[in-house]
C-alpha atoms as a PDB file:
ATOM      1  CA  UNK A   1     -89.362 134.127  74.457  1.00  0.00           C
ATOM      2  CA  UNK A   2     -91.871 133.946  77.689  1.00  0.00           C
ATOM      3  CA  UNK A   3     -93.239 136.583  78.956  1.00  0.00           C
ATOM      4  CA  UNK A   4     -95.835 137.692  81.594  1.00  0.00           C
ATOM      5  CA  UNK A   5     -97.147 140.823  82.861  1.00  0.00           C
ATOM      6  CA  UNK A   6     -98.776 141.407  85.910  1.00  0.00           C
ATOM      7  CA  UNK A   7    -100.819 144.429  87.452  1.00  0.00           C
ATOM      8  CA  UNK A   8    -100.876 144.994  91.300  1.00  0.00           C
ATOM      9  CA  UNK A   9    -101.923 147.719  93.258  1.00  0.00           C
ATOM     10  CA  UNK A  10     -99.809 150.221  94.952  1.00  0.00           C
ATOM     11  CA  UNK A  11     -99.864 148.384  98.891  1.00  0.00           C
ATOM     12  CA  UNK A  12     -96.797 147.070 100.299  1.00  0.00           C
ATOM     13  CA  UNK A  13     -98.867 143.818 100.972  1.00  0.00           C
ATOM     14  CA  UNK A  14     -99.041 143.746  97.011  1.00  0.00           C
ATOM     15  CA  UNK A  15     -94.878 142.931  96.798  1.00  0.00           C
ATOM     16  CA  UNK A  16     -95.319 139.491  98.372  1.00  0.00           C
ATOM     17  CA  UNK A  17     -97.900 138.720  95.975  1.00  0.00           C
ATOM     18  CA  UNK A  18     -96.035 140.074  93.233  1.00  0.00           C
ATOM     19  CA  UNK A  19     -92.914 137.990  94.320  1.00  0.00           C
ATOM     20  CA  UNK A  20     -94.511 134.766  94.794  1.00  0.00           C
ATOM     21  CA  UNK A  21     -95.862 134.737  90.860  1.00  0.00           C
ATOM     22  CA  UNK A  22     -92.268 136.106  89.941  1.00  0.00           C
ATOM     23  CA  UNK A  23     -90.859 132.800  91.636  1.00  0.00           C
ATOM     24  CA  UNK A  24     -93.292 130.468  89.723  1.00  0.00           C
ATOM     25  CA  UNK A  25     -92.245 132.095  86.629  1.00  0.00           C
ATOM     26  CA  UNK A  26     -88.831 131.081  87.271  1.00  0.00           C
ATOM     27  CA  UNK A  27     -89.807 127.839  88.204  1.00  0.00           C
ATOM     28  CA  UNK A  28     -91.794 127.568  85.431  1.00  0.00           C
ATOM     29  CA  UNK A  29     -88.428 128.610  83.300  1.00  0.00           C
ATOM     30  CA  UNK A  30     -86.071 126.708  84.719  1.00  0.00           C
ATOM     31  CA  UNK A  31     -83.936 129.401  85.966  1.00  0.00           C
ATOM     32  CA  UNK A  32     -81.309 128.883  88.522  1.00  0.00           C
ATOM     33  CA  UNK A  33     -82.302 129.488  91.989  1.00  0.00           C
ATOM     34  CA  UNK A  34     -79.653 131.624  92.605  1.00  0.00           C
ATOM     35  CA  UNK A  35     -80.498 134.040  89.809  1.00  0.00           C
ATOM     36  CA  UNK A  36     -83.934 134.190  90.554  1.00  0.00           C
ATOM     37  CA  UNK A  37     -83.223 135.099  94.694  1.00  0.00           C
ATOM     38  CA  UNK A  38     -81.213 137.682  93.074  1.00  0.00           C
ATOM     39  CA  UNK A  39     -84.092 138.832  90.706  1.00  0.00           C
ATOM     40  CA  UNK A  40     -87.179 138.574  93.384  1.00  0.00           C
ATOM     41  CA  UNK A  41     -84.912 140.882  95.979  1.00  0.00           C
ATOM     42  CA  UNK A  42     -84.144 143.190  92.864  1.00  0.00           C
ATOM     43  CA  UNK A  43     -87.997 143.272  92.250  1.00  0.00           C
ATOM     44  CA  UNK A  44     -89.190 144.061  95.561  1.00  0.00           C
ATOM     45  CA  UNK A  45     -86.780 146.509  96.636  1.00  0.00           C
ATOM     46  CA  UNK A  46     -88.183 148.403  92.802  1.00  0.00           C
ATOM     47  CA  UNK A  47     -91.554 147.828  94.164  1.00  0.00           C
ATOM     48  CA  UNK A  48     -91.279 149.072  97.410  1.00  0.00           C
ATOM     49  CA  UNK A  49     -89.086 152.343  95.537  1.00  0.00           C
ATOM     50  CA  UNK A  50     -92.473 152.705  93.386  1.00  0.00           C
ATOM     51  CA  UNK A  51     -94.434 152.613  95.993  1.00  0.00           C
ATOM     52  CA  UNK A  52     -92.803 154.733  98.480  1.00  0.00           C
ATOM     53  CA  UNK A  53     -91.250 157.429  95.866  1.00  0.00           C
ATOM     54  CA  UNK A  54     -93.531 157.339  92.905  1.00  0.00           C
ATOM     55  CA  UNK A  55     -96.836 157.117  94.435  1.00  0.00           C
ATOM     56  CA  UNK A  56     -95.892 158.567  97.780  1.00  0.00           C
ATOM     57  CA  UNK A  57     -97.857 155.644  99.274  1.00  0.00           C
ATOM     58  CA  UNK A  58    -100.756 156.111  97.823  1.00  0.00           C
ATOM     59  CA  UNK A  59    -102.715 152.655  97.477  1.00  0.00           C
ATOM     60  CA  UNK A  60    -104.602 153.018  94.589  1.00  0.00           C
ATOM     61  CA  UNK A  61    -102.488 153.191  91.971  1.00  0.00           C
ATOM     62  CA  UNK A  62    -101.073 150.545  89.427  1.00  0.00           C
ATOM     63  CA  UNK A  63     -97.892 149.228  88.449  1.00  0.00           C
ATOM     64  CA  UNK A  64     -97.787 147.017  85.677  1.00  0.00           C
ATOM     65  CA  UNK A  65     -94.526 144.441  85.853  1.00  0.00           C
ATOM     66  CA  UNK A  66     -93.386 142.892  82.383  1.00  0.00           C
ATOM     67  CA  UNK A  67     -91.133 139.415  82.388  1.00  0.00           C
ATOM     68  CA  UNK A  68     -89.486 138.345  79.612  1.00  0.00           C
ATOM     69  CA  UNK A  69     -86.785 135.471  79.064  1.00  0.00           C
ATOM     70  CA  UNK A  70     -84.737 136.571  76.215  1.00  0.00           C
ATOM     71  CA  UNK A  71     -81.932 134.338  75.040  1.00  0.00           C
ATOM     72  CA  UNK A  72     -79.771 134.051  78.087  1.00  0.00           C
ATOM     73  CA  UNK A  73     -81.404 137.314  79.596  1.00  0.00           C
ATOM     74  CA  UNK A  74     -84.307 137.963  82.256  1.00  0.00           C
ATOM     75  CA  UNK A  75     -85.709 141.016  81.496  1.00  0.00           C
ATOM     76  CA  UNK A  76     -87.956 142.652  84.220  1.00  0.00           C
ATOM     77  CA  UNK A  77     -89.757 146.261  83.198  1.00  0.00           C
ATOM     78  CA  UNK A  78     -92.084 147.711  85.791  1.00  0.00           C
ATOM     79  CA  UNK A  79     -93.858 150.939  84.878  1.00  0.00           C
ATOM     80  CA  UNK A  80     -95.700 153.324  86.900  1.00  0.00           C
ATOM     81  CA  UNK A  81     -98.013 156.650  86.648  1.00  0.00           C
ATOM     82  CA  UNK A  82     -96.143 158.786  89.060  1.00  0.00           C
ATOM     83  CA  UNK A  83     -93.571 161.027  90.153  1.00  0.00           C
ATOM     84  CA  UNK A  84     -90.721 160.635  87.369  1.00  0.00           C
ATOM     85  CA  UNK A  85     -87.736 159.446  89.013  1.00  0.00           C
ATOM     86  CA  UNK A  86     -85.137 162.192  88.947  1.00  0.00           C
ATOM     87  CA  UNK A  87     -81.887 161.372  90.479  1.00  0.00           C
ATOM     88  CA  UNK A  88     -79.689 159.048  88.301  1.00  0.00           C
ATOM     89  CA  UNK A  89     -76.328 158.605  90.264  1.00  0.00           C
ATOM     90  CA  UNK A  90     -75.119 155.572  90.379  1.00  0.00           C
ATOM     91  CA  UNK A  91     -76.106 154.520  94.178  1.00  0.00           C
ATOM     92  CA  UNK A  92     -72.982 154.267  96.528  1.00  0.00           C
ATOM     93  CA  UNK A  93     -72.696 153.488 100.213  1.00  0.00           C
ATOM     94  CA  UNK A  94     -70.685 154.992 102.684  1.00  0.00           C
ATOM     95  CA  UNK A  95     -71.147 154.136 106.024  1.00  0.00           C
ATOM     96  CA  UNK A  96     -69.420 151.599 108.753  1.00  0.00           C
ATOM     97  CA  UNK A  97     -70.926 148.486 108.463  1.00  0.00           C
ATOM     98  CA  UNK A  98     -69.726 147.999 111.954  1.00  0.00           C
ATOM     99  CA  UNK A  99     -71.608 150.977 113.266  1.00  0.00           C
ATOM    100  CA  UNK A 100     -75.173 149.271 113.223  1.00  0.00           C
ATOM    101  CA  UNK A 101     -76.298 152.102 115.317  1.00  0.00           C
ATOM    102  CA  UNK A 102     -75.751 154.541 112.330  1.00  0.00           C
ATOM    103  CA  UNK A 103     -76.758 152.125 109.260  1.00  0.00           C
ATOM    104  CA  UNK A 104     -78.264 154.959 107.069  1.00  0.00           C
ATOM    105  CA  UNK A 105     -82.419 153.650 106.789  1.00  0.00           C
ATOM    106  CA  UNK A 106     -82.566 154.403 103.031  1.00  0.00           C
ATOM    107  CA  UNK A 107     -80.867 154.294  99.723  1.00  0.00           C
ATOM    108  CA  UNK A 108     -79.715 151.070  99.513  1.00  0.00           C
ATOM    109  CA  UNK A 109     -81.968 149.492  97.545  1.00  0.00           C
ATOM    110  CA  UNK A 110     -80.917 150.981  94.220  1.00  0.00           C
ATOM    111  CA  UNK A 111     -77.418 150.190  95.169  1.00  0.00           C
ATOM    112  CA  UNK A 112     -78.036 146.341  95.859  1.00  0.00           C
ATOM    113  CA  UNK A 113     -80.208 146.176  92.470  1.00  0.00           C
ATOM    114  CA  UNK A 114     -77.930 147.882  90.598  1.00  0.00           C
ATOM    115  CA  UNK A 115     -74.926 145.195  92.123  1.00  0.00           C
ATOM    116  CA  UNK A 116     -77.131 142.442  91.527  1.00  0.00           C
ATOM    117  CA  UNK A 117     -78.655 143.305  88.360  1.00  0.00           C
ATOM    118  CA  UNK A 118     -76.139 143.332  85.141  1.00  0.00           C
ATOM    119  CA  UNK A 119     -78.040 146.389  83.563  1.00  0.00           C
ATOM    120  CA  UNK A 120     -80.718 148.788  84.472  1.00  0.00           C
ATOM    121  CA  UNK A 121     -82.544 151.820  82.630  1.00  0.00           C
ATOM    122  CA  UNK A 122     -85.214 154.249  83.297  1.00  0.00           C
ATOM    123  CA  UNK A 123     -87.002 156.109  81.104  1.00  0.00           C
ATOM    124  CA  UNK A 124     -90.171 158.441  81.766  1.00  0.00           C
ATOM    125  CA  UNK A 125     -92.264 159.495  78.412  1.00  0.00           C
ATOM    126  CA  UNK A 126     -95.916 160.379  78.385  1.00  0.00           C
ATOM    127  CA  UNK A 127     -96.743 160.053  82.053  1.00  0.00           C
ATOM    128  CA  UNK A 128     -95.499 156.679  82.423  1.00  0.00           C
ATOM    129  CA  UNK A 129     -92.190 155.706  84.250  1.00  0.00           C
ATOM    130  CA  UNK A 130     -90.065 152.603  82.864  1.00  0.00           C
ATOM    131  CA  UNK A 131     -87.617 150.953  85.196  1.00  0.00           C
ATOM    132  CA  UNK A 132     -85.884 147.926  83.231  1.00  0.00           C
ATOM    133  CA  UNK A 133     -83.549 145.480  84.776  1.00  0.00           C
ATOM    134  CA  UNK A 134     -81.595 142.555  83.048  1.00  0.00           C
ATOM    135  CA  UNK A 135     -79.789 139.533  84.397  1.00  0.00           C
ATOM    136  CA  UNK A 136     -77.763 137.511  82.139  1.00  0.00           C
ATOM    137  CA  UNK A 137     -78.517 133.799  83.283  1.00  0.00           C
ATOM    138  CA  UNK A 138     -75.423 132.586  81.892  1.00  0.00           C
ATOM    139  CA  UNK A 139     -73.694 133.917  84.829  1.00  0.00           C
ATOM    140  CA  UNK A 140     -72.936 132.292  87.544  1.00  0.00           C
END
């Protein structure tokens, strides 16, 4: 069962760095390429939602990001100090992908995790904030 944890601050320029040790853990795993594009877009676009919602921008904060190969499952928590998340509707789109004039500028990063990821949970308990994801690596 490997895991690593990481600790960045909360600056957009922090995501990058986050994602490029995320990719050498999958490397370093041997997990499929194609699962592991699918987990570093999941894990920025919950970064940047951290960053942007939970901390309000604010730069000085941390968020702590747990990998974990389980079995067959890669298993990414990332936990913050900030505003508990408090909207749990299942993300859905509704717009004209045609229309690029009108592409709505937010939301959709919940919905493409939660369509690339094959479970998420949240949970917020003593001031921290919990988002988990899991991709079962026996899909293809």
């Amino acid at each position: 069962m490997p895991a690593e944890t990481y600790t960045i601050q909360s600056k957009y320029k922090n995501v990058n760095i986050a994602a490029d040790s995320i990719k050498q853990f999958c490397q370093r795993n041997n997990i499929a390429e194609p699962a592991c594009n699918d987990i570093l877009i999941c894990v920025i676009e919950a970064l940047n939602n951290v960053i942007t919602h939970s901390y309000q921008r604010e730069e000085d904060k941390n968020i702590d990001i747990i990998l974990t190969v389980e079995d067959s499952w890669f298993i990414i928590d990332i936990t913050d100090e900030g505003i508990a998340r408090t909207n749990f509707e299942k993300p859905k789109l509704e717009f004209d992908p045609e229309d690029i004039q009108n592409l709505p500028e937010g939301g959709m990063g919940l919905y493409i995790i939660e369509n690339l990821m094959d479970s998420t949970s949240y949970k917020s308990a003593g001031g921290k904030n919990t988002f988990t994801m899991k991709k079962n690596l026996n899909h293809k």
